[in-house]
Structures are given as C-alpha cells and as structure tokens.
C-alpha atoms as a PDB file:
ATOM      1  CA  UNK A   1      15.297  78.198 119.043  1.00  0.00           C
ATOM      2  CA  UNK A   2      15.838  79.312 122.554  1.00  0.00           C
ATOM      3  CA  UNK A   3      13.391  81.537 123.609  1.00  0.00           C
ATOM      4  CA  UNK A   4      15.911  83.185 126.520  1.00  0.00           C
ATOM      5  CA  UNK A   5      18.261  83.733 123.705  1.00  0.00           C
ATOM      6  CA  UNK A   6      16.352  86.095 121.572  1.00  0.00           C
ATOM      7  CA  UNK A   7      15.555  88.661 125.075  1.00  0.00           C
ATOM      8  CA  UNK A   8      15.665  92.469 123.731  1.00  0.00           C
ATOM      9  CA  UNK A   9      17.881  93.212 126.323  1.00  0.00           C
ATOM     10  CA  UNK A  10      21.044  91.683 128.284  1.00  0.00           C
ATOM     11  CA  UNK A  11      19.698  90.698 131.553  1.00  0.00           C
ATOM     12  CA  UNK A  12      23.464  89.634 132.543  1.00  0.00           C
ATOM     13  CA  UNK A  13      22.917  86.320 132.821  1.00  0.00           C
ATOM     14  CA  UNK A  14      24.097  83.146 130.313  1.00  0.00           C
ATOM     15  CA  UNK A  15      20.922  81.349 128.727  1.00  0.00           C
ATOM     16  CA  UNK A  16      22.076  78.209 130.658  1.00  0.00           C
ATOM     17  CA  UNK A  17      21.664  80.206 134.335  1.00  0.00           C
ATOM     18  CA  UNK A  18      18.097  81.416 133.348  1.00  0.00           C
ATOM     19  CA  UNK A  19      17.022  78.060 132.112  1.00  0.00           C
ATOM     20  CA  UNK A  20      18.135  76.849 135.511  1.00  0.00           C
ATOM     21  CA  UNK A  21      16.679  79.482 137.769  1.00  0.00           C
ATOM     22  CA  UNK A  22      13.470  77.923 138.726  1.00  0.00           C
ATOM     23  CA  UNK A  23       9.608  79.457 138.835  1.00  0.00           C
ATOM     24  CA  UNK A  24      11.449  83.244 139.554  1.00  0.00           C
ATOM     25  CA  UNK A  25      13.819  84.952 138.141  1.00  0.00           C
ATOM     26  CA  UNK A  26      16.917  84.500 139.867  1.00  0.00           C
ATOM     27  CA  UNK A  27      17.873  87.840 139.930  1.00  0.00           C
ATOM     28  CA  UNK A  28      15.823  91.409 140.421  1.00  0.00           C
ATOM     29  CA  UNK A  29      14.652  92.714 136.909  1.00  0.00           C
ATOM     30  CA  UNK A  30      14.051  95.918 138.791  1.00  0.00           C
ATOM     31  CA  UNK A  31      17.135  96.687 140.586  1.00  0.00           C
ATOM     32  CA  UNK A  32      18.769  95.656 137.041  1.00  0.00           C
ATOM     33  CA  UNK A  33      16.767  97.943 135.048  1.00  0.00           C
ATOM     34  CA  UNK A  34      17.585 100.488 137.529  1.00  0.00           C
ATOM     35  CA  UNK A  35      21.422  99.597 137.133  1.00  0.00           C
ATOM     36  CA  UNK A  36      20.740  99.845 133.447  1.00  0.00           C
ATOM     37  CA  UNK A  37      18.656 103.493 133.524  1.00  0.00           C
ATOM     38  CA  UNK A  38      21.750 104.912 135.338  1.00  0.00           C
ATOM     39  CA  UNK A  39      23.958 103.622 133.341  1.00  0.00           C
ATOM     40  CA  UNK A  40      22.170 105.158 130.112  1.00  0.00           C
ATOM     41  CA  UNK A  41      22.161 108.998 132.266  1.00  0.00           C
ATOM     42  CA  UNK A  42      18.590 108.793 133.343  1.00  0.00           C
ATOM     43  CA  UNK A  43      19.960 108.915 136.319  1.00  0.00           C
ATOM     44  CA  UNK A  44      17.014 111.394 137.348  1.00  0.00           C
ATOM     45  CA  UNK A  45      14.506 108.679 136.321  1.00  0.00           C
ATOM     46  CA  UNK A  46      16.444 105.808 137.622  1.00  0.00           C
ATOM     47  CA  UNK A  47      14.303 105.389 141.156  1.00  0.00           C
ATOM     48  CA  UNK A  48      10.581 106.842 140.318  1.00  0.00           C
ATOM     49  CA  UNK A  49      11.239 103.628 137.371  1.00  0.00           C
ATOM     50  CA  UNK A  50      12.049 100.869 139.767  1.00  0.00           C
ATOM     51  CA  UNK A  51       8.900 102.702 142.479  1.00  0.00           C
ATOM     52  CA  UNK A  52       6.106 102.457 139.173  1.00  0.00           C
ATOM     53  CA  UNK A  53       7.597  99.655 137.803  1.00  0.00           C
ATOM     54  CA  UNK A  54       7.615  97.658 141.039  1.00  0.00           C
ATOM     55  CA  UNK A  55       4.453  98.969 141.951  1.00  0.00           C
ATOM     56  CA  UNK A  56       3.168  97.287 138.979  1.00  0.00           C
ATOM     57  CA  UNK A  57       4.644  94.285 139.110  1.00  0.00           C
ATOM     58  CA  UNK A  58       3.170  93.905 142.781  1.00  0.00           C
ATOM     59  CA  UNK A  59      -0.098  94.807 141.561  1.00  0.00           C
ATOM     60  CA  UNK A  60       0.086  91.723 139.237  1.00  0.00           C
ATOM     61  CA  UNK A  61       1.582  89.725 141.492  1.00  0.00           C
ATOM     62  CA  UNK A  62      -1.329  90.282 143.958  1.00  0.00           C
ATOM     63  CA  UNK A  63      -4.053  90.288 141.362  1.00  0.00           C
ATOM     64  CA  UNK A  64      -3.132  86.946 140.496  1.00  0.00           C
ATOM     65  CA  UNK A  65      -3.427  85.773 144.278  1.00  0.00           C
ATOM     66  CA  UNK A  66      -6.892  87.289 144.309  1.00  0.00           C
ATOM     67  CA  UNK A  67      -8.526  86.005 141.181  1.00  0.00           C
ATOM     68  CA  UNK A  68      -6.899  82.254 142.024  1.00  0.00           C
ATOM     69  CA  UNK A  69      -8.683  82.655 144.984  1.00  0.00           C
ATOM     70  CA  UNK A  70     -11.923  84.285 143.350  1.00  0.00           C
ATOM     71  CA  UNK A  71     -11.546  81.963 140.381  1.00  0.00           C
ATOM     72  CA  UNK A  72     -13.736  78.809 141.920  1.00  0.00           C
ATOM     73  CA  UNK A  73     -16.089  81.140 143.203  1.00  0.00           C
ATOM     74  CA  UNK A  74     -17.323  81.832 139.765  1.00  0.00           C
ATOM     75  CA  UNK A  75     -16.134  85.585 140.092  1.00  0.00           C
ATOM     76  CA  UNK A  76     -13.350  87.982 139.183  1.00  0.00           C
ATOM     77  CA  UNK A  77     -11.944  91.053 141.320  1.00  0.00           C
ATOM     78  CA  UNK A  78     -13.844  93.753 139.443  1.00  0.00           C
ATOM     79  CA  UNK A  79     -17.277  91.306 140.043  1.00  0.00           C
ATOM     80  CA  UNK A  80     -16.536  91.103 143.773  1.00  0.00           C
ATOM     81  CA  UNK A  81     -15.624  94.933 144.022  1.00  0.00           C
ATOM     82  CA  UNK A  82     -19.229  95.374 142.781  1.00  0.00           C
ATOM     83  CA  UNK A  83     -21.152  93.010 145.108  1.00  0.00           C
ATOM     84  CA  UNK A  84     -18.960  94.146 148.103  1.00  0.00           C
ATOM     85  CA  UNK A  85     -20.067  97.932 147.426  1.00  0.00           C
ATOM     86  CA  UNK A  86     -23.837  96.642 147.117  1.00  0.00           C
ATOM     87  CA  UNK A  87     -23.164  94.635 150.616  1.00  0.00           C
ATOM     88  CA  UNK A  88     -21.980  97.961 152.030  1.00  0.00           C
ATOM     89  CA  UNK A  89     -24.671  99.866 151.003  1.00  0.00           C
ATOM     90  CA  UNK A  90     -27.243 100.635 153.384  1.00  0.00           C
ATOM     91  CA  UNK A  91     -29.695  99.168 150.936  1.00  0.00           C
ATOM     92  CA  UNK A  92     -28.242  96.901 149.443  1.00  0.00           C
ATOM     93  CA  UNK A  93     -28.332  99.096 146.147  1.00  0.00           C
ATOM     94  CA  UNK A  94     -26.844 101.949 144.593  1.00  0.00           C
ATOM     95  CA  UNK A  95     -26.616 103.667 141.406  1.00  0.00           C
ATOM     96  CA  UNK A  96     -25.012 102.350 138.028  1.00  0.00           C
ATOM     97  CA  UNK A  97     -23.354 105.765 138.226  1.00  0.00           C
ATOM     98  CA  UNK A  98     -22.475 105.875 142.054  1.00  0.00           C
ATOM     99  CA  UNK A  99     -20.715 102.423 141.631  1.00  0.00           C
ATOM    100  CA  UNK A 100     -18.713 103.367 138.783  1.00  0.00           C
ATOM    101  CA  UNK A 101     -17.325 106.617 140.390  1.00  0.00           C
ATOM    102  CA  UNK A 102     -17.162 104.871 143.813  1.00  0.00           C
ATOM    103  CA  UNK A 103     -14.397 102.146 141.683  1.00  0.00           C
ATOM    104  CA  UNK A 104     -13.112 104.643 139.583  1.00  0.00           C
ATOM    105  CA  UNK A 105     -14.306 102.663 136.581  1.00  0.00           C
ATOM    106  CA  UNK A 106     -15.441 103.636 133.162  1.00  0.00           C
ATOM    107  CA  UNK A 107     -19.400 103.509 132.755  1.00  0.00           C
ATOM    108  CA  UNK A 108     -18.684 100.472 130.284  1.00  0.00           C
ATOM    109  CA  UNK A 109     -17.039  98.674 132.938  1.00  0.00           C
ATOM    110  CA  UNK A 110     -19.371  98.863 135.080  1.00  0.00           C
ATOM    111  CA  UNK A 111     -22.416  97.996 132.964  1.00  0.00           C
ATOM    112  CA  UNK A 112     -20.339  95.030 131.642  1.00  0.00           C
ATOM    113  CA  UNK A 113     -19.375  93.515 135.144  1.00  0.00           C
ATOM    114  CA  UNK A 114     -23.315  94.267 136.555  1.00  0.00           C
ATOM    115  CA  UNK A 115     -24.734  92.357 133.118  1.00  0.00           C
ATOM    116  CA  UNK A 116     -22.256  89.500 133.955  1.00  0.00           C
ATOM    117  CA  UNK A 117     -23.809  89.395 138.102  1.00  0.00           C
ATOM    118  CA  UNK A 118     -27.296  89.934 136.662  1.00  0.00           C
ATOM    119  CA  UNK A 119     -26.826  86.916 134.267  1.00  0.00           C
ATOM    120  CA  UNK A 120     -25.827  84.649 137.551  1.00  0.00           C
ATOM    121  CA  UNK A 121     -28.566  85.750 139.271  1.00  0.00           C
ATOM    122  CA  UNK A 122     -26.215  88.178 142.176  1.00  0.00           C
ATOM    123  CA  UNK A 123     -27.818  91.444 140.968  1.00  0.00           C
ATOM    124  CA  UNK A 124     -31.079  92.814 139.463  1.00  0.00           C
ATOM    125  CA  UNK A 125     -31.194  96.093 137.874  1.00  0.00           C
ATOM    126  CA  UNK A 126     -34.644  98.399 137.426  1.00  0.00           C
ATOM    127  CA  UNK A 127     -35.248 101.901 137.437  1.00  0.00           C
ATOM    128  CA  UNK A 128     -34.114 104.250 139.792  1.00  0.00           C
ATOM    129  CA  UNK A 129     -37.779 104.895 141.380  1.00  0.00           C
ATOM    130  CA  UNK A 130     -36.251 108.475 141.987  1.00  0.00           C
ATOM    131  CA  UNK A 131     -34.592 109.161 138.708  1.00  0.00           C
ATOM    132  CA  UNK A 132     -35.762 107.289 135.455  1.00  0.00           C
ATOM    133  CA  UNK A 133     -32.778 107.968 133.618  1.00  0.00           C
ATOM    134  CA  UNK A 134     -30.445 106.332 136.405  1.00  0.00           C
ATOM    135  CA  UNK A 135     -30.513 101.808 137.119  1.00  0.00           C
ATOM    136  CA  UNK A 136     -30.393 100.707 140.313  1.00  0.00           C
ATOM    137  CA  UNK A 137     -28.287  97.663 140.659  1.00  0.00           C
ATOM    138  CA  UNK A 138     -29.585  95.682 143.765  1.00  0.00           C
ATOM    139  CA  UNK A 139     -27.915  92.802 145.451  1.00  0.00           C
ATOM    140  CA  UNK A 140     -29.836  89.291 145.207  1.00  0.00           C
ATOM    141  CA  UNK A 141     -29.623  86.711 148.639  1.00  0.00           C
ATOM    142  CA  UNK A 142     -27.682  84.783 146.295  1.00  0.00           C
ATOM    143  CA  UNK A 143     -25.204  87.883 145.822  1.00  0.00           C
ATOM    144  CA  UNK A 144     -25.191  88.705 149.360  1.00  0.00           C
ATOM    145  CA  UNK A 145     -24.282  85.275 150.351  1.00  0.00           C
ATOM    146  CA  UNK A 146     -21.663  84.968 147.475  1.00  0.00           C
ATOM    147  CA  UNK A 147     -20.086  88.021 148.132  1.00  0.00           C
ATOM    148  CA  UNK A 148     -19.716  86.622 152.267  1.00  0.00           C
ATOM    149  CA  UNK A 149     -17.974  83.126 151.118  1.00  0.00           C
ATOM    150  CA  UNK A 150     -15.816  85.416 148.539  1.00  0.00           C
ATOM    151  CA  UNK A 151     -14.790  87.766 151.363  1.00  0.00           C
ATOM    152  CA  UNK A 152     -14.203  84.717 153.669  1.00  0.00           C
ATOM    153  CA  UNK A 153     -12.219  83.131 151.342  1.00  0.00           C
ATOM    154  CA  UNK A 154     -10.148  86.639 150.282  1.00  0.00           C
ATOM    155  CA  UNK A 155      -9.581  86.996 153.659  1.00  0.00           C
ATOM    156  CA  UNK A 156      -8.090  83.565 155.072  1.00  0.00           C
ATOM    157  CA  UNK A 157      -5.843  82.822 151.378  1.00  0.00           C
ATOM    158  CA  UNK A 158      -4.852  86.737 150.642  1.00  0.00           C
ATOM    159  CA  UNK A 159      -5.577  89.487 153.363  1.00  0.00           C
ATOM    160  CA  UNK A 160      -4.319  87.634 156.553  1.00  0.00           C
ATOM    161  CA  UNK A 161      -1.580  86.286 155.003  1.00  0.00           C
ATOM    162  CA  UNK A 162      -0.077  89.116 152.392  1.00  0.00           C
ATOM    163  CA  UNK A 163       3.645  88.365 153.162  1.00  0.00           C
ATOM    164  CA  UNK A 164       4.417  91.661 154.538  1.00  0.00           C
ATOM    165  CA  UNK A 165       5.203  92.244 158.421  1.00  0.00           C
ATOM    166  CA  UNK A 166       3.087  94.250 160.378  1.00  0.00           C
ATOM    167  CA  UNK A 167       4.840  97.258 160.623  1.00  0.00           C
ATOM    168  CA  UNK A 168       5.429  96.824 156.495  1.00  0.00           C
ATOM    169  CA  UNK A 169       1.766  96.652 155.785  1.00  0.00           C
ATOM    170  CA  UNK A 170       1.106 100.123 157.675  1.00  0.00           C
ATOM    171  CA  UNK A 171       4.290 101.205 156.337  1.00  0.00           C
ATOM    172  CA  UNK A 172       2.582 100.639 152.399  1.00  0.00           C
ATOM    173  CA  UNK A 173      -0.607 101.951 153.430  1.00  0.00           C
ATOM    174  CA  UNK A 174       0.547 105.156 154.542  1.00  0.00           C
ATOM    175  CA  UNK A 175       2.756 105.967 151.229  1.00  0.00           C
ATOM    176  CA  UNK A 176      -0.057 104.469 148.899  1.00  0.00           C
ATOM    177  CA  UNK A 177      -2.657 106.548 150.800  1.00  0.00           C
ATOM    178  CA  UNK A 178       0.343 109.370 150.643  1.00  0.00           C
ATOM    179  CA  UNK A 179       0.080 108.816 146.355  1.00  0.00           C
ATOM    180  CA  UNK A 180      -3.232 108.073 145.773  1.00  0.00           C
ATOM    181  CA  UNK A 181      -4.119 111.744 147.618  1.00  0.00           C
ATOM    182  CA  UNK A 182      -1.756 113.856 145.879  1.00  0.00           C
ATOM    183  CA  UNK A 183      -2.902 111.874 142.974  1.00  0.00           C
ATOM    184  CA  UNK A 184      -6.649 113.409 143.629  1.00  0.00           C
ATOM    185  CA  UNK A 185      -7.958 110.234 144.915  1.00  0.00           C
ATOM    186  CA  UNK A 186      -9.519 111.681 147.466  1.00  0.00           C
END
C-alpha cells in the first residue's frame, strides 16, 4: 500500500511528486494549511494557525539539532538545562524547587532528570542544610566539566550557526520575548 496515498488530507500534490520530493517536503505544509483554513471560513484563525503551528514545527526542528548534538555527550536538552542552571549558580547548587520553577518544569520532571545526572555521577543531592524538607542538587567536577564540553559543543554545531541572519535572530528574540511576557513569563 502506499503510505502517501492514504494522507487524511489533500496536500495538492500526486503520490508520484511526493515520493520524488526528497528529505523535505517540497512544498510548505503551513502556508497550505493556511490556504486550506481560509478556504473552510476560519479566515479569523487562518494566521495565529500558521504563527503556533510554525512555531512548533521550528521548535522540533531545533530540538532535534540540539539533542544530535547533545546525543554523544551522554545527555539530553532538559539534562543540560539542569547542569547549566547549577553552573550558573553562585554555588554551584540550588534547590529541587528553585530549578523546577527556574525551567518551568513540573516537580516530576525535575526529580526525574536530577536522578538520571545523579546516576552518572554530574549531581549529588542532600538536604537543604537550611530547610530539611527542601534537596539541594549540587553540581559534581564531572558535571561542571560536562556541562563546559556540552556548551562548547551547543555553541559551535547550533548557536553560532542557527540559519537565521543577524538582524532575523534579534528580529525573533524580540517577538518571542514580546509572547513569552504577555504570556506571564516574566
């Protein structure tokens, strides 16, 4: 059976084109959806759908960039979030609590990705000598000088090179900074 044949949708294209099109598309799936929401009378919906939607399907797009990267360092992007925080940290430690709000992470997250670290020896965690109901997650050398090699190697592969002009990076920023305020960020 061929798989392009049985799409929920008509993406305008013959199943002969798409099986031809190479590792992308061929053709925006956004700007048709768009077409397509328009053409249904959401016209009102039509362009916050293709800014979420393409959002999205950036995020992905530079996820997968990141953990290839990350991937033969042993560590994923939520991992690495955690050890860079610690790094920050004037101590080299904060609170379980403190790095889940800090990441904007549910507490199970965050226990999860510290018991991974812990296992590989980048973290301890002990009592908070000031509050025995809170852990302390503390960066190990080994953590320290993991998280340096990750950022080194985030930063040459992904955040030097992220495909966007200058002026298009600081363009991004300021409308994601822009959302993620009125969105109570910060």
């Amino acid at each position: 059976m061929d798989v392009n044949a049985s799409r929920d949708y008509d993406d305008g294209m013959s199943a002969e084109t798409r099986s031809t099109a190479g590792p992308g598309l061929g053709f925006d799936p956004i700007a048709r959806a768009r077409q397509q929401w328009v053409e249904q009378g959401w016209d009102s919906a039509a362009d916050g759908m293709a800014a979420v939607t393409s959002l999205m399907r950036a995020h992905q797009i530079v996820l997968a960039r990141v953990e290839a990267t990350l991937r033969p360092l042993g560590v994923t992007f939520a991992r690495y979030e955690v050890l860079m925080l610690l790094w920050f940290s004037k101590r080299g430690s904060l609170p379980m609590k403190v790095i889940g709000s800090r990441l904007q992470v549910h507490p199970t997250s965050v226990t999860n990705a510290v018991d991974r670290l812990e296992d590989a020896g980048l973290v301890t965690r002990s009592t908070h000598p000031e509050d025995r109901r809170a852990m302390l997650v503390a960066l190990t050398p080994s953590g320290r000088e993991l998280a340096e090699r990750a950022t080194k190697a985030l930063n040459a592969e992904v955040f030097e090179q992220p495909d966007l002009s200058s002026s298009d990076v600081d363009s991004l920023v300021d409308v994601l900074t822009r959302l993620r305020r009125d969105a109570g960020d910060f």
